[in-house]
N, C-alpha and C. Protein backbone atom coordinates (compact mmCIF):
# COMPACT_ATOMS: atom_id res chain seq x y z
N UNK A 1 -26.25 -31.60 -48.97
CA UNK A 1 -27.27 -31.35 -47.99
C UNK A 1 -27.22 -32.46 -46.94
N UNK A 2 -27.56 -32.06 -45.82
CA UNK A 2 -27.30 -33.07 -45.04
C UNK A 2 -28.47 -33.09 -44.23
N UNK A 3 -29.03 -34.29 -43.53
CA UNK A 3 -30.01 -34.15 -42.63
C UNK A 3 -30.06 -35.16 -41.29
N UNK A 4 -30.41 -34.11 -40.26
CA UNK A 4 -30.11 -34.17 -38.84
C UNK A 4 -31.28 -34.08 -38.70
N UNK A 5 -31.28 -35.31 -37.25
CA UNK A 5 -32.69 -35.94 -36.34
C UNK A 5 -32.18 -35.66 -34.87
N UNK A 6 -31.71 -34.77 -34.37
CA UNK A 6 -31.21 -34.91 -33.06
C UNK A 6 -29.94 -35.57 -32.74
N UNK A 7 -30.32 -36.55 -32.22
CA UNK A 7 -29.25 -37.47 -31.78
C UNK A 7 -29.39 -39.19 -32.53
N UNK A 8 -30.06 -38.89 -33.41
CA UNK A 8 -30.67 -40.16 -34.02
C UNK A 8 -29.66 -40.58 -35.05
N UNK A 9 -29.47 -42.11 -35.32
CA UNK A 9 -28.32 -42.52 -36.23
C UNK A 9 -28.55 -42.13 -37.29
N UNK A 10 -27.33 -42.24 -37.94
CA UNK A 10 -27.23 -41.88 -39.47
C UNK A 10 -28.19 -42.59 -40.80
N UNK A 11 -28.10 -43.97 -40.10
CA UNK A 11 -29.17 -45.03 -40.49
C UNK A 11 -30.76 -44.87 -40.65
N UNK A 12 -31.32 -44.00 -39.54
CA UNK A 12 -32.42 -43.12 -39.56
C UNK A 12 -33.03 -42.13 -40.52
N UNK A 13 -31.66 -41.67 -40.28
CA UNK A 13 -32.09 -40.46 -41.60
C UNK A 13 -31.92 -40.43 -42.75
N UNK A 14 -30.36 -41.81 -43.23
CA UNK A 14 -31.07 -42.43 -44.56
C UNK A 14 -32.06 -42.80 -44.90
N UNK A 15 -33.06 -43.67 -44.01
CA UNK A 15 -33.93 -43.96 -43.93
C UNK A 15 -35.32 -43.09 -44.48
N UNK A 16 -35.06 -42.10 -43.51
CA UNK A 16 -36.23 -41.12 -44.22
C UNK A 16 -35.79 -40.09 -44.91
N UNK A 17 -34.62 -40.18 -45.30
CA UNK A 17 -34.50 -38.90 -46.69
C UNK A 17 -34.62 -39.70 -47.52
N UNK A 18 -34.79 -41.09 -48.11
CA UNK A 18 -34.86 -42.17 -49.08
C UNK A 18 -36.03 -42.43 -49.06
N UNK A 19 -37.23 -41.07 -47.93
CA UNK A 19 -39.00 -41.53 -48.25
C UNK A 19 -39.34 -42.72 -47.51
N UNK A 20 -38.40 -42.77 -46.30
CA UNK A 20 -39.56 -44.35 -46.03
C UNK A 20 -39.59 -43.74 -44.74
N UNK A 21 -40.61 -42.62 -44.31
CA UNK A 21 -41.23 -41.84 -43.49
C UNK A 21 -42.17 -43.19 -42.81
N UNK A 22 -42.85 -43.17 -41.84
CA UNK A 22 -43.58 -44.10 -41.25
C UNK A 22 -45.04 -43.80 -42.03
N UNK A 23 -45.73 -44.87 -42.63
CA UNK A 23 -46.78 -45.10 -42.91
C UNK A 23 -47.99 -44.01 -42.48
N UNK A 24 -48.12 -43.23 -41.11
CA UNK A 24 -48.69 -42.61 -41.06
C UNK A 24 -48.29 -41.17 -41.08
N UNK A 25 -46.98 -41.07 -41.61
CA UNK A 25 -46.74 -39.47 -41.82
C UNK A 25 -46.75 -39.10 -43.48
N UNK A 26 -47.45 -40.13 -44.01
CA UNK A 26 -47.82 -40.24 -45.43
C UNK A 26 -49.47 -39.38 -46.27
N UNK A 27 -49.68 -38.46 -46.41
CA UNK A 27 -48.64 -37.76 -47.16
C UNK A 27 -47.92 -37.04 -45.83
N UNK A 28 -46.63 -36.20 -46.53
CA UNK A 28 -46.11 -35.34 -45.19
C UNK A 28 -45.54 -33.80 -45.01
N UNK A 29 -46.12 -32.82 -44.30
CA UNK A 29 -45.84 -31.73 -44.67
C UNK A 29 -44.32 -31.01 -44.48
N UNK A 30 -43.67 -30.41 -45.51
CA UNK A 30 -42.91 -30.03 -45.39
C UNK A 30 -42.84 -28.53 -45.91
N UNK A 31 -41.94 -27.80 -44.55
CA UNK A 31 -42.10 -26.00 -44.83
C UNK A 31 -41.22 -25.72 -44.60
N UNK A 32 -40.69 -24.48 -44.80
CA UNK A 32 -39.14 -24.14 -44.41
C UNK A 32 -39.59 -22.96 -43.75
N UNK A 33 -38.72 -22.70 -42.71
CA UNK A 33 -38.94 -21.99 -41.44
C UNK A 33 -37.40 -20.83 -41.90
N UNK A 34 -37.44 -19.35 -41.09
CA UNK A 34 -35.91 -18.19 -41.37
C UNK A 34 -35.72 -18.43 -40.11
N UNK A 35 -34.59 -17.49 -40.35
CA UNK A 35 -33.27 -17.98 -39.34
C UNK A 35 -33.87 -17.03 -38.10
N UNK A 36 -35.29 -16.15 -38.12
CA UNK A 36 -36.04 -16.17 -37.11
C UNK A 36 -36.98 -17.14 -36.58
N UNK A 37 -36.56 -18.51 -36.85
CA UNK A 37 -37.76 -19.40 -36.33
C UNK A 37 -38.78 -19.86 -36.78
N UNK A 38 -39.51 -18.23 -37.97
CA UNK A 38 -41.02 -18.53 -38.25
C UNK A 38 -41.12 -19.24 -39.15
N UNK A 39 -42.47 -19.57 -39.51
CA UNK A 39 -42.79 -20.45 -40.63
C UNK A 39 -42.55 -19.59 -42.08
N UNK A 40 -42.16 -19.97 -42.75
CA UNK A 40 -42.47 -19.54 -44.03
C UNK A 40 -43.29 -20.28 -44.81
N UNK A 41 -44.64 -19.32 -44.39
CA UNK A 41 -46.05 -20.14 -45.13
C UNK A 41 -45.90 -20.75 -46.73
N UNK A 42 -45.56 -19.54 -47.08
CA UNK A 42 -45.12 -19.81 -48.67
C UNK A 42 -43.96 -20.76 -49.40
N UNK A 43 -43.75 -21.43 -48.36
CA UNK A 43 -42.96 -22.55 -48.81
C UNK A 43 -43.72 -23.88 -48.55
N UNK A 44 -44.70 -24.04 -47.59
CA UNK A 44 -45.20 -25.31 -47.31
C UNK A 44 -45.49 -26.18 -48.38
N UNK A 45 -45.57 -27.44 -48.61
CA UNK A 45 -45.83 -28.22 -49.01
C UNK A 45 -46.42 -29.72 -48.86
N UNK A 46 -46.82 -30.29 -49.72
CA UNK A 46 -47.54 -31.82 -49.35
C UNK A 46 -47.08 -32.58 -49.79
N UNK A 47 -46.59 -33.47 -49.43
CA UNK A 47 -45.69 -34.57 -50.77
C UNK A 47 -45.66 -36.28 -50.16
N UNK A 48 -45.97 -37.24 -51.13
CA UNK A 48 -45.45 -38.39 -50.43
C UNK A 48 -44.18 -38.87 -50.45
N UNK A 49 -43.69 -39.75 -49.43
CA UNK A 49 -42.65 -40.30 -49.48
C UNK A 49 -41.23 -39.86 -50.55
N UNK A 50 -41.72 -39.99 -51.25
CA UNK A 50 -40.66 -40.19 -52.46
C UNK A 50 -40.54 -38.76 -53.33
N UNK A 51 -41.12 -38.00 -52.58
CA UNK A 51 -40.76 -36.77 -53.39
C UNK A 51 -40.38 -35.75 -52.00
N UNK A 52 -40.17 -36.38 -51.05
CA UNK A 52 -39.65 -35.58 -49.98
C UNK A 52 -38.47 -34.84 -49.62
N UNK A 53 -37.07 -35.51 -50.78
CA UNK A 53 -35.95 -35.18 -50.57
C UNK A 53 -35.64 -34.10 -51.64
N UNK A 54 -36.95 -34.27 -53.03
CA UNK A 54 -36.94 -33.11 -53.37
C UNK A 54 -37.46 -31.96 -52.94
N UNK A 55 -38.82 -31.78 -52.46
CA UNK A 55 -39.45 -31.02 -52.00
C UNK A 55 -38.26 -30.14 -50.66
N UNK A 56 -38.00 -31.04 -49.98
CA UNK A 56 -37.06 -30.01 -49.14
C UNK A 56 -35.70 -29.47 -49.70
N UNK A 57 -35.21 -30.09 -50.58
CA UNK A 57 -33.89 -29.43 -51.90
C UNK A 57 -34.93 -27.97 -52.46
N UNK A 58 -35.77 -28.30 -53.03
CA UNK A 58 -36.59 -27.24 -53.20
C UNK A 58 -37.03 -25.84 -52.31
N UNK A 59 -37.07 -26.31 -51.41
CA UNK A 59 -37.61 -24.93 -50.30
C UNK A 59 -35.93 -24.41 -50.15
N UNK A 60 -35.17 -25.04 -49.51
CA UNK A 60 -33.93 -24.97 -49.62
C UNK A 60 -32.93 -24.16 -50.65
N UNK A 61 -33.31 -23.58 -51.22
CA UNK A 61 -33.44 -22.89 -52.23
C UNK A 61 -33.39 -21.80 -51.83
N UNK A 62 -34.49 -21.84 -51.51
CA UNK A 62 -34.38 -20.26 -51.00
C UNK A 62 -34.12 -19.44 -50.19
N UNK A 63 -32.67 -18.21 -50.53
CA UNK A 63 -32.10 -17.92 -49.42
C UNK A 63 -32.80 -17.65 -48.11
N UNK A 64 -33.58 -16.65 -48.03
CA UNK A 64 -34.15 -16.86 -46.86
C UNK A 64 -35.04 -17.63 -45.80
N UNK A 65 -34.88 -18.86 -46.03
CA UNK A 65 -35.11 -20.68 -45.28
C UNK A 65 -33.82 -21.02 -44.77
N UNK A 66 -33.83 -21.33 -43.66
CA UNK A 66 -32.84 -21.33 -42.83
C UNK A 66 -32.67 -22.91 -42.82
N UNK A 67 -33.90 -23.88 -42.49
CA UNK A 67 -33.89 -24.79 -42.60
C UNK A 67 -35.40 -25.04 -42.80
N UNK A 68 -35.77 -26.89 -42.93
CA UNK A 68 -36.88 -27.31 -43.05
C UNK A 68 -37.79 -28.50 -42.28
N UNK A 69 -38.68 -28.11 -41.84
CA UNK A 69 -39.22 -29.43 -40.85
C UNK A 69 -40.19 -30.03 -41.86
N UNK A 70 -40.28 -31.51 -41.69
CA UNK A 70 -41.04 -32.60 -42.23
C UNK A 70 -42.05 -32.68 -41.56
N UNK A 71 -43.20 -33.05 -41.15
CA UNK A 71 -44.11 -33.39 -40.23
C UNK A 71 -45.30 -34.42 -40.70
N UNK A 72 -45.52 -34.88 -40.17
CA UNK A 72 -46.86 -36.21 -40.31
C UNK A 72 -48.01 -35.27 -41.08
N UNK A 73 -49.06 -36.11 -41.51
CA UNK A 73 -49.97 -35.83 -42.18
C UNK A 73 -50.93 -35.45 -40.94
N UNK A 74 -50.93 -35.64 -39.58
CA UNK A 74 -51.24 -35.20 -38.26
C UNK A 74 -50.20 -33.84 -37.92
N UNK A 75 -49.30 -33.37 -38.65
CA UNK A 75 -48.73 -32.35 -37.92
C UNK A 75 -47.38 -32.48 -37.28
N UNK A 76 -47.55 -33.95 -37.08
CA UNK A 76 -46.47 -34.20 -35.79
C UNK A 76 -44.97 -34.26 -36.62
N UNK A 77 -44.14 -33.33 -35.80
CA UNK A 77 -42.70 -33.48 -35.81
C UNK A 77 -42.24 -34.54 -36.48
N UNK A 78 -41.61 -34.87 -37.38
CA UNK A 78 -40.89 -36.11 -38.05
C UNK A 78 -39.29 -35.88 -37.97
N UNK A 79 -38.74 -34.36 -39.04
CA UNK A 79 -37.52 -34.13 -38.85
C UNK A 79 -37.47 -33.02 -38.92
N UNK A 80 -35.83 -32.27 -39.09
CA UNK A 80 -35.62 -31.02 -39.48
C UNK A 80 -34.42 -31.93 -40.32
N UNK A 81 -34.61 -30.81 -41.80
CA UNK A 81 -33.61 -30.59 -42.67
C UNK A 81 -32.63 -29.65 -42.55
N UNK A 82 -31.30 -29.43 -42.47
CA UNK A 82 -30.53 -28.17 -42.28
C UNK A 82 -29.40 -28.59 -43.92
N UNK A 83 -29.05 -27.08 -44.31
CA UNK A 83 -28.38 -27.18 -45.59
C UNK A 83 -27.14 -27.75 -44.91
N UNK A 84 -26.17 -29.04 -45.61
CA UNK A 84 -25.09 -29.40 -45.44
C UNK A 84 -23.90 -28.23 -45.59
């Protein structure tokens, strides 16, 4: 599995697939979205730090999740997960 931040270093996203999300995206929601875009409600989740790299292995799972966004405990954008 691999995970992509844009254009952001590799260093980054070790960073936060290893849970060390910024202090205020603690806890942090993670949902997996189909390869139409939408949310897939039924995947969302709440998790701190350290259970983040499972939680998105988890949604990931399921064929129809295309990929998965992380987001702050505010909502806000953190990452997208895409299957390696």
């Amino acid at each position: 599995m691999t995970l992509r931040i844009g254009g952001i270093a590799t260093e980054a996203c070790e960073r936060i697939w290893r849970g060390g999300i910024d202090a205020n995206a603690q806890p942090a929601i993670v949902r997996g979205y189909g390869e139409d875009h939408w949310i897939r409600y039924d995947t969302g989740r709440v998790v701190r730090g350290t259970g983040i790299a499972d939680a998105c292995e988890a949604i990931l799972q399921d064929t129809d999740v295309a990929y998965v966004h992380v987001r702050s405990k505010f909502n806000c954008f953190q990452c997208r997960v895409d299957r390696g």
